[in-house]
N, C-alpha and C. Protein backbone atom coordinates (compact mmCIF):
# COMPACT_ATOMS: atom_id res chain seq x y z
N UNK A 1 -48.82 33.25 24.51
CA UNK A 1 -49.19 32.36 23.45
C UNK A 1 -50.14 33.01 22.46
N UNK A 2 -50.87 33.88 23.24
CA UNK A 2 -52.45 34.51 22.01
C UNK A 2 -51.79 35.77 21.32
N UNK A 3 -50.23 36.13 21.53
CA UNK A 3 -49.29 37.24 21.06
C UNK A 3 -48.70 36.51 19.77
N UNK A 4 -48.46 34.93 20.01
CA UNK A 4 -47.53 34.45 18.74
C UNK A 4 -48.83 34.30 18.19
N UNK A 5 -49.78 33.47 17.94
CA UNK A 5 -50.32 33.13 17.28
C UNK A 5 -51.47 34.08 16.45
N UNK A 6 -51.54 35.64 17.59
CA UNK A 6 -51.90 37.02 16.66
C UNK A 6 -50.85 37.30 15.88
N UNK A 7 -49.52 37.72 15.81
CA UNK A 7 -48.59 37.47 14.94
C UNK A 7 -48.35 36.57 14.19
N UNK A 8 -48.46 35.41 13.89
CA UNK A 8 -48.31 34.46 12.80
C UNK A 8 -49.56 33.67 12.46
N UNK A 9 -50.10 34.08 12.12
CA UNK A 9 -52.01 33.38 12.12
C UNK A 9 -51.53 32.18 11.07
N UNK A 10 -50.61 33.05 9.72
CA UNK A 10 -50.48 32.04 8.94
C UNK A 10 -49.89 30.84 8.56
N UNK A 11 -49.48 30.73 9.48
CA UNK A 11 -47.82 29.84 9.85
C UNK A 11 -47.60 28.40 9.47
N UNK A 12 -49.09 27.51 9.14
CA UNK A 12 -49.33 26.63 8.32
C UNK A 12 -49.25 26.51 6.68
N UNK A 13 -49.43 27.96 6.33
CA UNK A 13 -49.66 27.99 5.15
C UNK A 13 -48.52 28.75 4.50
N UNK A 14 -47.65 28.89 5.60
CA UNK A 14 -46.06 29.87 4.93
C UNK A 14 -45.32 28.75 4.71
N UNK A 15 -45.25 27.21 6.04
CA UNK A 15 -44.51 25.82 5.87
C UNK A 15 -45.61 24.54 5.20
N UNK A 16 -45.60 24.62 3.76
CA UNK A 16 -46.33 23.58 3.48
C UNK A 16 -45.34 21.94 3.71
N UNK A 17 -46.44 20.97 4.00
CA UNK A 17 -45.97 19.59 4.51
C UNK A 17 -45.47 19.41 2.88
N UNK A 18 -44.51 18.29 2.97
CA UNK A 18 -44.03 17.99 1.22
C UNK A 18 -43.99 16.05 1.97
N UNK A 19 -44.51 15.44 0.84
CA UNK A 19 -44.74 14.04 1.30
C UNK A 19 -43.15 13.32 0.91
N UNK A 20 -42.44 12.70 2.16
CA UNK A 20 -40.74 12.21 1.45
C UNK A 20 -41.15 11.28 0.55
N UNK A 21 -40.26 11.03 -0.41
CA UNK A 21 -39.85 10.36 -1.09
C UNK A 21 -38.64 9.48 -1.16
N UNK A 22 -37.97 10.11 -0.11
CA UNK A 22 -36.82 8.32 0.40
C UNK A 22 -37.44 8.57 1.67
N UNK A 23 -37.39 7.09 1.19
CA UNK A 23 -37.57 5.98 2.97
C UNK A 23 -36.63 6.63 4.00
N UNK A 24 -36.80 6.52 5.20
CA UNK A 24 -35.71 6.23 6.29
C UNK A 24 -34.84 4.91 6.21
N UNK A 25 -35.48 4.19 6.09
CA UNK A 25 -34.86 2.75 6.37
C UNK A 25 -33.84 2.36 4.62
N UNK A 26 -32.74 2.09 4.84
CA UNK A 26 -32.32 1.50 4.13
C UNK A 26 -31.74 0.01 3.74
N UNK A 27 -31.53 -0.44 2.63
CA UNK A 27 -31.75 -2.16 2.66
C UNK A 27 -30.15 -2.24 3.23
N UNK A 28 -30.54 -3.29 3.95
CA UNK A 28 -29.45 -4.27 4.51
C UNK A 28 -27.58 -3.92 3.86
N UNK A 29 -27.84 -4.75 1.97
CA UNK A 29 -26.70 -4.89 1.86
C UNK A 29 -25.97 -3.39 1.51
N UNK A 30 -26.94 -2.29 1.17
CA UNK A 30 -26.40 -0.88 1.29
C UNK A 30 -26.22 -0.36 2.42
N UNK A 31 -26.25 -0.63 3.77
CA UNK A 31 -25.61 -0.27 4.88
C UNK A 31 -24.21 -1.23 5.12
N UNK A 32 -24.38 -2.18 4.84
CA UNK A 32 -22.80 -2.97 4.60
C UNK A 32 -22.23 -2.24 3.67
N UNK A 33 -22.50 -2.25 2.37
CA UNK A 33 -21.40 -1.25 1.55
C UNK A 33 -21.10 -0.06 2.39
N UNK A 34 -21.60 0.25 2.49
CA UNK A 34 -21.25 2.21 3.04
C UNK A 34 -20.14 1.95 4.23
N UNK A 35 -20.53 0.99 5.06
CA UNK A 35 -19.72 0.85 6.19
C UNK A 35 -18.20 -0.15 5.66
N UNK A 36 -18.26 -0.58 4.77
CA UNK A 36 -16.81 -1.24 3.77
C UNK A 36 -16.37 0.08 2.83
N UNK A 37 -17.02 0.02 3.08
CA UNK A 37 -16.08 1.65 2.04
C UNK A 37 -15.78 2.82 2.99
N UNK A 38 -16.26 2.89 3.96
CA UNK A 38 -15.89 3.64 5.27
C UNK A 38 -14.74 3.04 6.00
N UNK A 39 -14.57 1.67 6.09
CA UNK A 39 -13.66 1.13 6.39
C UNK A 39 -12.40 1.15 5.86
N UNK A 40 -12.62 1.03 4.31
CA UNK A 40 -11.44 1.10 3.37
C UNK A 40 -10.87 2.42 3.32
N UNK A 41 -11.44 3.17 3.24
CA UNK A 41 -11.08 4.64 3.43
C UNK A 41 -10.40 5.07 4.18
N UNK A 42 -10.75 4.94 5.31
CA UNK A 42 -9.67 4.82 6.45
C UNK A 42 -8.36 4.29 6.71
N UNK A 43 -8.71 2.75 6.21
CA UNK A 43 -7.52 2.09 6.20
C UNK A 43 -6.67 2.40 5.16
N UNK A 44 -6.75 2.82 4.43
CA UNK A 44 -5.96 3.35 2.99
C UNK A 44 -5.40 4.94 3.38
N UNK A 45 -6.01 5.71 4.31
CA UNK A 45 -5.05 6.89 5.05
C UNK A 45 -4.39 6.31 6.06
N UNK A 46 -4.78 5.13 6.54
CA UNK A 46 -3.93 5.21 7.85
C UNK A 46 -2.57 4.30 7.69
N UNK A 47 -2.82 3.80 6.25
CA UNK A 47 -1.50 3.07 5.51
C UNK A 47 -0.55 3.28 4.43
N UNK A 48 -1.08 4.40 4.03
CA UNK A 48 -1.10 4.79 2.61
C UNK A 48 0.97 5.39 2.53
N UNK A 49 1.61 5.00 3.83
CA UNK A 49 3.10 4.85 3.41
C UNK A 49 3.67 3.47 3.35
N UNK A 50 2.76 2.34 4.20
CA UNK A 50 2.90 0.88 3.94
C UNK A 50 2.69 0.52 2.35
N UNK A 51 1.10 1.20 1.34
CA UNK A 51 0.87 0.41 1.04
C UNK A 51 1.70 1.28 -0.39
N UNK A 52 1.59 3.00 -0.40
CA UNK A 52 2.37 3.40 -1.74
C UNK A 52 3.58 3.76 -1.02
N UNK A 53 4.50 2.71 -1.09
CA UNK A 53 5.96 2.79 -0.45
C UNK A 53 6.69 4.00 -1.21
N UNK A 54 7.03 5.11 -0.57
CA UNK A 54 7.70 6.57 -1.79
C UNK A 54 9.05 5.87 -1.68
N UNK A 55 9.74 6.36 -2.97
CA UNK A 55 10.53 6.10 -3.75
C UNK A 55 11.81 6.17 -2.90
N UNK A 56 12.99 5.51 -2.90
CA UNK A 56 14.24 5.75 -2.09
C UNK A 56 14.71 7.80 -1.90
N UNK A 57 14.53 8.11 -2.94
CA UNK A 57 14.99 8.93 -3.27
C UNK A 57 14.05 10.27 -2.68
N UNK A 58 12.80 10.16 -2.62
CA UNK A 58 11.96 10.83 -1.58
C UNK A 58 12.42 10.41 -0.56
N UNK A 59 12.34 9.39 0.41
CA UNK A 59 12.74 9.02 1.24
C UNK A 59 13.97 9.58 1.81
N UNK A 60 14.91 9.88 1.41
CA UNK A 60 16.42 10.22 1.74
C UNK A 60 15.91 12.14 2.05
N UNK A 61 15.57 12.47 0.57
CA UNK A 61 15.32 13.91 0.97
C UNK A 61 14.24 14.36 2.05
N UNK A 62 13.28 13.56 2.38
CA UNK A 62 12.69 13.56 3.71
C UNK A 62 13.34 14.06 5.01
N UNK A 63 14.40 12.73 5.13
CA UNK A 63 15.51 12.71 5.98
C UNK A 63 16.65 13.82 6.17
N UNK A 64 16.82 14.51 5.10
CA UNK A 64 17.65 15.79 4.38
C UNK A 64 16.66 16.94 5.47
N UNK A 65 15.36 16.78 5.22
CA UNK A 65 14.54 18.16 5.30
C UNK A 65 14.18 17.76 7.18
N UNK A 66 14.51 16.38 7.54
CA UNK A 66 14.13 16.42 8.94
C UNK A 66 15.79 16.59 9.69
N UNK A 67 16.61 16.54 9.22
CA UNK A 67 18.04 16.56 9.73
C UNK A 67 19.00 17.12 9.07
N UNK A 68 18.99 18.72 8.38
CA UNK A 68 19.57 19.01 7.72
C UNK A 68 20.83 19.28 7.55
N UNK A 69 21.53 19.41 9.23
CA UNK A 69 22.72 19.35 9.14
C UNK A 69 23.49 18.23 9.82
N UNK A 70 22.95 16.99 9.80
CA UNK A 70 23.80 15.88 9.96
C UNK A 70 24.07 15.42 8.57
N UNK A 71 26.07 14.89 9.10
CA UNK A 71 26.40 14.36 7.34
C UNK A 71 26.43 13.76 7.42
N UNK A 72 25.73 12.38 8.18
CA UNK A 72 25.53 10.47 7.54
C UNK A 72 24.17 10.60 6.46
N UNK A 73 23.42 11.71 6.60
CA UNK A 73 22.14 12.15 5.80
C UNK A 73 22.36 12.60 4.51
N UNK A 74 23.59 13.92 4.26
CA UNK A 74 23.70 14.15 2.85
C UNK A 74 24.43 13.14 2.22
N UNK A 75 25.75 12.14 3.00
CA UNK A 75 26.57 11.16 2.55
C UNK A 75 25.92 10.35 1.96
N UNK A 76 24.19 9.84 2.62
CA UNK A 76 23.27 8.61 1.67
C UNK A 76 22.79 9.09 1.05
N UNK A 77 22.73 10.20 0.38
CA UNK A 77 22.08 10.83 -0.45
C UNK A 77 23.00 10.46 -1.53
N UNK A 78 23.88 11.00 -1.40
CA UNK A 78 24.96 10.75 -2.32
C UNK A 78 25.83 9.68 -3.07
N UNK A 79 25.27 8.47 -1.92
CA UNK A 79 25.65 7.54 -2.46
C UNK A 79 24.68 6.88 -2.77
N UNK A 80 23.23 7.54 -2.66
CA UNK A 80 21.94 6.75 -3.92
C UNK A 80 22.54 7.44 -4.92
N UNK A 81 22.78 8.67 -5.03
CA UNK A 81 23.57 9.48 -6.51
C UNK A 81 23.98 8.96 -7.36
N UNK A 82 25.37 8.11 -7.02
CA UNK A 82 26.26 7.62 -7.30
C UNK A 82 26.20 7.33 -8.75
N UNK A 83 24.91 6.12 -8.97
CA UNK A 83 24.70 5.58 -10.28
C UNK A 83 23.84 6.57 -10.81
N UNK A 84 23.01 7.37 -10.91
CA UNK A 84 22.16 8.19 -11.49
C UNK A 84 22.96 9.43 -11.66
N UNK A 85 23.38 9.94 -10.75
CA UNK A 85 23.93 11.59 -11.04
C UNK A 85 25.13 12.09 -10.38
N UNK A 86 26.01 11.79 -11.20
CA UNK A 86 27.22 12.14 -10.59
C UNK A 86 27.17 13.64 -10.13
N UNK A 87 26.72 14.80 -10.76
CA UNK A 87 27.13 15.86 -10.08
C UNK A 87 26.95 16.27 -8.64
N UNK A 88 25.09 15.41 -8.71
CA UNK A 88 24.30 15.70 -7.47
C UNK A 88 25.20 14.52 -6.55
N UNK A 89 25.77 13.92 -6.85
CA UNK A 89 26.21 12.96 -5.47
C UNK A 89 27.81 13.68 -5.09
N UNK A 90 28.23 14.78 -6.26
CA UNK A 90 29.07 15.61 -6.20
C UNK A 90 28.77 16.32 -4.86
N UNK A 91 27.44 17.04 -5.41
CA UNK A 91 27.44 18.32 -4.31
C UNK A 91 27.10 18.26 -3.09
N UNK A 92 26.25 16.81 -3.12
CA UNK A 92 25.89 16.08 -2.03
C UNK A 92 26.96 15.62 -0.87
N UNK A 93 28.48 15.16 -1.38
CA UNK A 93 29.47 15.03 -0.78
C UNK A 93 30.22 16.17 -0.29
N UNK A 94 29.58 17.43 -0.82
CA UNK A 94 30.49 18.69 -1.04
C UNK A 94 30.02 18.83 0.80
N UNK A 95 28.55 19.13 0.40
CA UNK A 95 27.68 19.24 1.56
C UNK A 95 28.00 18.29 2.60
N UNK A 96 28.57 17.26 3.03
CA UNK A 96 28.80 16.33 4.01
C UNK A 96 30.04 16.63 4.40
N UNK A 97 31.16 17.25 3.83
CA UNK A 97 32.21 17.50 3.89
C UNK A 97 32.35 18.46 4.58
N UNK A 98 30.82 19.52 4.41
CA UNK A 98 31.45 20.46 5.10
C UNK A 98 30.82 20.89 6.61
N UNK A 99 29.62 19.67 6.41
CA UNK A 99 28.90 19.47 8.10
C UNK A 99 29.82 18.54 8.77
N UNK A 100 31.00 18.02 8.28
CA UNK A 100 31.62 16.85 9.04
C UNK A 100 32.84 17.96 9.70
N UNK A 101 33.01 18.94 8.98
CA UNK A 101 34.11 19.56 9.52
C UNK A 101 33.63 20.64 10.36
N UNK A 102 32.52 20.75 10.22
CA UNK A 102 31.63 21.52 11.24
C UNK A 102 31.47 20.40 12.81
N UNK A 103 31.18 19.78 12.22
CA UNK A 103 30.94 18.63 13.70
C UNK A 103 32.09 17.94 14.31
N UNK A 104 33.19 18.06 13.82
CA UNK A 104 34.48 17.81 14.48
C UNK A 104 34.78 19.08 14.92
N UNK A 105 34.89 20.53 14.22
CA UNK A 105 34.83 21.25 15.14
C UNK A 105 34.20 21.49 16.46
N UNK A 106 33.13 21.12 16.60
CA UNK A 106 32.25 21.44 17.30
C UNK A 106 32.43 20.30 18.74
N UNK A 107 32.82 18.60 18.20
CA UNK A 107 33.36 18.11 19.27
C UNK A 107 34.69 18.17 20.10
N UNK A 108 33.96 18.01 21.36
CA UNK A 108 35.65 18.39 22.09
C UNK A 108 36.49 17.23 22.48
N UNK A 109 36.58 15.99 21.31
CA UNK A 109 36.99 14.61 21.56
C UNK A 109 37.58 14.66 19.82
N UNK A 110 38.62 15.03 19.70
CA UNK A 110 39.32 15.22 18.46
C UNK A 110 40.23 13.20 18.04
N UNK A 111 39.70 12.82 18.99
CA UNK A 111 40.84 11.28 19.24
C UNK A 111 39.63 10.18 19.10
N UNK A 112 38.91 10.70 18.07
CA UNK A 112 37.50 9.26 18.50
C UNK A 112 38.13 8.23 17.97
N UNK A 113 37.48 7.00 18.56
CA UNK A 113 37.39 5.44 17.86
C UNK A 113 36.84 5.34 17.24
N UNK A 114 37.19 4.57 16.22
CA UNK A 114 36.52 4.33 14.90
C UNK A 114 35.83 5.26 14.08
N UNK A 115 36.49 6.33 14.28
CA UNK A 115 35.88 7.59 12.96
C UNK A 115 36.52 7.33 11.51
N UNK A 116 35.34 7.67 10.94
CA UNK A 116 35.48 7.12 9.32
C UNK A 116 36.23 8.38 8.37
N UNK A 117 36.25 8.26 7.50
CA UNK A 117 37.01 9.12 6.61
C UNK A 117 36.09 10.52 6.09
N UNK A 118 36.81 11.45 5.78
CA UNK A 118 35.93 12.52 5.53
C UNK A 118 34.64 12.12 4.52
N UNK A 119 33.86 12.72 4.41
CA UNK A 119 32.87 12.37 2.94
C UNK A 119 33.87 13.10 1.71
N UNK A 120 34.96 14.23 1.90
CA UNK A 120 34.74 13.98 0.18
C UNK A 120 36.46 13.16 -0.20
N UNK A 121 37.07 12.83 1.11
CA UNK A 121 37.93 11.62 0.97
C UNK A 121 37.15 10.57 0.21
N UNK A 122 35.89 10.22 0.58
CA UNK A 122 35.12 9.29 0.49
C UNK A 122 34.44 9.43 -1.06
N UNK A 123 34.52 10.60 -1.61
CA UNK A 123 34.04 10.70 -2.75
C UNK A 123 35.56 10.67 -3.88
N UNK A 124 36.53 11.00 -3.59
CA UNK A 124 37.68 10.88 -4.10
C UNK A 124 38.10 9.53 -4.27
N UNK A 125 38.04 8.53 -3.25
CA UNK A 125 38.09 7.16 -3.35
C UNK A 125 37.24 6.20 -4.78
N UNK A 126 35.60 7.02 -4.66
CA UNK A 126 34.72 6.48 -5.33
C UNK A 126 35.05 6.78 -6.83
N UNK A 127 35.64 8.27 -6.93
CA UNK A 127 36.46 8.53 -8.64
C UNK A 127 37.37 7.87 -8.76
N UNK A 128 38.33 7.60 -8.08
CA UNK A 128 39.88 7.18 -8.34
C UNK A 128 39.36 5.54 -8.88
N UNK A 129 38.29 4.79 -7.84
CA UNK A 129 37.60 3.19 -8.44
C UNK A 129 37.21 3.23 -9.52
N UNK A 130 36.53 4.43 -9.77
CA UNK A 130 35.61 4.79 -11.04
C UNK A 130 37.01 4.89 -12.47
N UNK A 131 37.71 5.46 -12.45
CA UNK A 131 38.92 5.63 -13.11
C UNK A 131 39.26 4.59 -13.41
N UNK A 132 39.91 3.94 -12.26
CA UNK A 132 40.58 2.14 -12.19
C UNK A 132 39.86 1.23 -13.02
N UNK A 133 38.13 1.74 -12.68
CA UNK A 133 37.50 0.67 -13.99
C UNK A 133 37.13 0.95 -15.31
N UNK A 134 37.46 2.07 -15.79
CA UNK A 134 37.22 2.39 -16.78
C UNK A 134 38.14 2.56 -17.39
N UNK A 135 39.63 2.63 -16.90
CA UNK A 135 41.04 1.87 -17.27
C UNK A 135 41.11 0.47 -17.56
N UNK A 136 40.41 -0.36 -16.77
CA UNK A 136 40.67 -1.78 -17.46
C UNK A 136 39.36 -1.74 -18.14
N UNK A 137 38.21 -1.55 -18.47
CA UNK A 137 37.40 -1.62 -19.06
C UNK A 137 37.69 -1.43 -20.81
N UNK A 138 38.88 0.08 -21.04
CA UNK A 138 39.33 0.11 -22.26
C UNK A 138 40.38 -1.06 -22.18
N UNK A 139 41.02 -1.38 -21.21
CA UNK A 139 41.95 -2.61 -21.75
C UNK A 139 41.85 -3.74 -22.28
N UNK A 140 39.88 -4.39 -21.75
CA UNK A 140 39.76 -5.24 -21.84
C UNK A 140 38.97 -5.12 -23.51
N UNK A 141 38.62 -3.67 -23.68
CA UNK A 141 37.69 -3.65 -25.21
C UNK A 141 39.13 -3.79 -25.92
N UNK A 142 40.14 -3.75 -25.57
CA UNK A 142 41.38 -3.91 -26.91
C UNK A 142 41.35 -4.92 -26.68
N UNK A 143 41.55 -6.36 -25.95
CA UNK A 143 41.90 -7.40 -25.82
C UNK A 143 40.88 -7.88 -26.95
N UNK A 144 39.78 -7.62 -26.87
CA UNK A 144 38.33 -8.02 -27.25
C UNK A 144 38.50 -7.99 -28.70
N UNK A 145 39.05 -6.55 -29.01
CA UNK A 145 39.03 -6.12 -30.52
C UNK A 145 40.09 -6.95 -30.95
N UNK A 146 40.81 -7.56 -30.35
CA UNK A 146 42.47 -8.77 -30.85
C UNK A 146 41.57 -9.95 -31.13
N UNK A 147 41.47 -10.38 -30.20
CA UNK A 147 40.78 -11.61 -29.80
C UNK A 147 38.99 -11.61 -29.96
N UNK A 148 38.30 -11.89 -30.77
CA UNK A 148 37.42 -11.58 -30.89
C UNK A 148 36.20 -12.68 -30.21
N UNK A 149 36.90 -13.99 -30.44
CA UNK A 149 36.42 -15.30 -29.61
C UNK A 149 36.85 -15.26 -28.05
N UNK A 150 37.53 -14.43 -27.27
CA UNK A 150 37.66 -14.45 -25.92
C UNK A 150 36.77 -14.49 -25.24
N UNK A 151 36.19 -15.48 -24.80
CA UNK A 151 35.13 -15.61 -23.56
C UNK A 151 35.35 -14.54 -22.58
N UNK A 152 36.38 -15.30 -21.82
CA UNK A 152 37.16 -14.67 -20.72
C UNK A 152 36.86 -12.83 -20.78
N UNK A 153 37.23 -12.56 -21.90
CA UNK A 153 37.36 -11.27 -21.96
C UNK A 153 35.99 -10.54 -22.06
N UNK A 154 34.83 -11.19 -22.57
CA UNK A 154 33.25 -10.66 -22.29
C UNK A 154 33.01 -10.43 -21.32
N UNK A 155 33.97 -11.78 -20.54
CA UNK A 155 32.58 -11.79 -19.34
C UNK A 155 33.32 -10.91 -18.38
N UNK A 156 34.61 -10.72 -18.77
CA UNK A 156 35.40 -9.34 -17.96
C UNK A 156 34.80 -8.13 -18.26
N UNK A 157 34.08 -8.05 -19.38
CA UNK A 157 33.63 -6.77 -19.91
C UNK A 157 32.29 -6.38 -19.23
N UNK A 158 31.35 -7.74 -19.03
CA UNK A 158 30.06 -7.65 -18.27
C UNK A 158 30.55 -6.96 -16.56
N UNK A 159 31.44 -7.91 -16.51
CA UNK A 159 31.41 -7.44 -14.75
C UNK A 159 31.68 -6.19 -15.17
N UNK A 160 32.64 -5.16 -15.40
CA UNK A 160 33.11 -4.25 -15.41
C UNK A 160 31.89 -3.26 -15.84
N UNK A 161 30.94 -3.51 -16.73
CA UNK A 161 29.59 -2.18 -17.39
C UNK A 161 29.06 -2.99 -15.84
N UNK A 162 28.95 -3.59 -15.41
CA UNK A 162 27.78 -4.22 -14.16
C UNK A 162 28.35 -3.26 -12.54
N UNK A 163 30.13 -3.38 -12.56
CA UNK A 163 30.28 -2.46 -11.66
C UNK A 163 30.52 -0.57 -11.93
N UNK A 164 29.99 -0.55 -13.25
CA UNK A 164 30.30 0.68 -13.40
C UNK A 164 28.85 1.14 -13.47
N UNK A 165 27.82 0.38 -13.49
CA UNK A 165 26.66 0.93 -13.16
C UNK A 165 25.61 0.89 -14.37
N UNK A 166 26.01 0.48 -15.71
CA UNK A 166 25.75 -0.15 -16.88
C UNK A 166 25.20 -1.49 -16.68
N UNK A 167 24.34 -1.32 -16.32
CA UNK A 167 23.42 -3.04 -16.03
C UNK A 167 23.11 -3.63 -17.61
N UNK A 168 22.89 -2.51 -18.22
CA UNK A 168 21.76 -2.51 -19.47
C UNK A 168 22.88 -3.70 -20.80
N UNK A 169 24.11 -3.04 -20.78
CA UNK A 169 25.30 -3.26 -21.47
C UNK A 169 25.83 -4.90 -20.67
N UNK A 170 25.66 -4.84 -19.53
CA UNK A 170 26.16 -6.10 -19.08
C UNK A 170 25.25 -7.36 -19.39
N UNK A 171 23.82 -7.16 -19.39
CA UNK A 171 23.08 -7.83 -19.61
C UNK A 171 23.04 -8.29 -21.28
N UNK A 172 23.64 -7.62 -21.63
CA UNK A 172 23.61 -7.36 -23.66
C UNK A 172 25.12 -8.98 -23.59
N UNK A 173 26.07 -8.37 -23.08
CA UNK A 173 27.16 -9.02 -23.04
C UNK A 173 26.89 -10.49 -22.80
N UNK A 174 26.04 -10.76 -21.29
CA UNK A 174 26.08 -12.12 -20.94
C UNK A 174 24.74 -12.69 -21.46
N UNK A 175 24.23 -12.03 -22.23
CA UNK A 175 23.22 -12.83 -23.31
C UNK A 175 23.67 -13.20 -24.39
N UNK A 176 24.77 -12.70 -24.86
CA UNK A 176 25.73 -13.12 -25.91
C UNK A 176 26.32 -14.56 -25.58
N UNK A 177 26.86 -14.30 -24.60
CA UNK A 177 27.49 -15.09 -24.31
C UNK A 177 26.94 -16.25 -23.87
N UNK A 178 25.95 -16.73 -23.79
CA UNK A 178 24.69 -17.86 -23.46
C UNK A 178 23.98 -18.05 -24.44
N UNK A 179 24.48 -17.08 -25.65
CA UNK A 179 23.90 -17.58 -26.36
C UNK A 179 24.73 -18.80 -27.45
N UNK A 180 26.02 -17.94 -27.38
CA UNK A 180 26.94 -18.90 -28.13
C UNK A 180 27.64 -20.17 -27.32
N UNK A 181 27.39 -20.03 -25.97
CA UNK A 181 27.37 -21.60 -24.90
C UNK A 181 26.10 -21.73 -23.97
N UNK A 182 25.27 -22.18 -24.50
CA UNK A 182 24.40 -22.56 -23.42
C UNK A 182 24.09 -23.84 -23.00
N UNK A 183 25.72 -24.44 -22.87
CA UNK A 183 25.97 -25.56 -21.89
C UNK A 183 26.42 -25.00 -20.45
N UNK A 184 26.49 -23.78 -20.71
CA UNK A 184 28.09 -23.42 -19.33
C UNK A 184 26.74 -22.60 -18.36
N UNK A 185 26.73 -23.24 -17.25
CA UNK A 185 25.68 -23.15 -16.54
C UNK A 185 25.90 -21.34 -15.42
N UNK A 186 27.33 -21.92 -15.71
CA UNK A 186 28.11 -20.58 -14.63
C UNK A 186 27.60 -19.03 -15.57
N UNK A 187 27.03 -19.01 -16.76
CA UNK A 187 26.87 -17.85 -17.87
C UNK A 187 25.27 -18.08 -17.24
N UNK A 188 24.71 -18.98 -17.13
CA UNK A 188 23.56 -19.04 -17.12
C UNK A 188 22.95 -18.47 -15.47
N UNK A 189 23.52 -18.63 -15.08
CA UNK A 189 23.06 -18.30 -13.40
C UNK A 189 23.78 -16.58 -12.75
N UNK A 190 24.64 -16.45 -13.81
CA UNK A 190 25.09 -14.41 -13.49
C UNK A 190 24.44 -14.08 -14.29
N UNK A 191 23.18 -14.72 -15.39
CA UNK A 191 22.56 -13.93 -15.90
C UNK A 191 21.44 -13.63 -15.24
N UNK A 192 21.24 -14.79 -14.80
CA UNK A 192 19.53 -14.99 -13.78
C UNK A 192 20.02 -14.11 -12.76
N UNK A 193 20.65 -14.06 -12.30
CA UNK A 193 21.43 -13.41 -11.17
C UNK A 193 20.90 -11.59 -11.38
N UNK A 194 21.44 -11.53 -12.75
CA UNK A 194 21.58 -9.27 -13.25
C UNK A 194 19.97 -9.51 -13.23
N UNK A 195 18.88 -10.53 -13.85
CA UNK A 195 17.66 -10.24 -13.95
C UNK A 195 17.22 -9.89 -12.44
């Protein structure tokens, strides 16, 4: 002990005392805040896919990046595509087409029940519909351009931009058309309906 204190004689005067200036104690309703905002914090990581739901389309490629070579995964990809991007729901089917023929190779039960159609059978189907409506779609704009008062023929024209993925155009159509009858309740309720 008489070794430290010959070595550091000064040792009071190297650590001067400094008087605090915050309290220890803090008031009441600032320990409730801190502990609600500690709370929230938490709960906002431990929810934060409940409460910012990601977009379908993240979602799918998630599923892509956790299962990359099953094709019921690139097939829903492709058919969120569908209305947004034909090429990508193109290549997307390309890709299912060719893990499906990988996975029938690969099973040794060539005779299953209830197996569905290839994916790009399945994408060939979806052009050939796509075709079919955009064949009567010009049939019905000539009828339209004859007949210019044809009800009938609008509201053929709405369904048809509505199944071709043209919401924007269908909605144009059956506002027209409610506007020049807005007794006919049946115009009034496929409109409430597209909203």
């Amino acid at each position: 002990m008489k070794l430290k204190h010959a070595l550091f004689p000064y040792r009071l005067n190297l650590f001067p005392h400094f008087t605090r200036k915050i309290t220890a104690s803090f008031p009441i309703l600032t320990k409730i805040f801190l502990i609600l905002c500690l709370l929230l914090f938490s709960l906002f990581n431990l929810l934060q896919d409940k409460i910012f739901a990601p977009d379908m389309e993240k979602k799918l490629r998630r599923q892509i990046l956790l299962w990359p070579y099953q094709e019921s995964v690139h097939r829903n990809l492709a058919n969120y595509y569908l209305f947004f991007n034909a090429q990508a729901a193109k290549n997307e089917y390309l890709l299912a087409q060719d893990l499906y023929f990988f996975s029938l190779s690969a099973s040794n039960h060539p005779n299953l029940l209830g197996m569905q159609s290839s994916p790009w059978q399945s994408w060939l189907e979806i052009e050939n519909q796509r075709q079919r409506l955009e064949s009567q779609l010009y049939k019905w704009q000539v009828v339209l351009a004859g007949f210019p008062d044809f009800q009938y023929a609008k509201l053929q024209l709405a369904n048809l931009y509505y199944q071709l993925g043209d919401k924007d155009k269908a909605l144009e159509i059956l506002t027209t058309l409610c506007e020049e009858n807005p007794h006919r309740s049946d115009y009034l309720n496929l409109l409430q309906q597209l909203n």
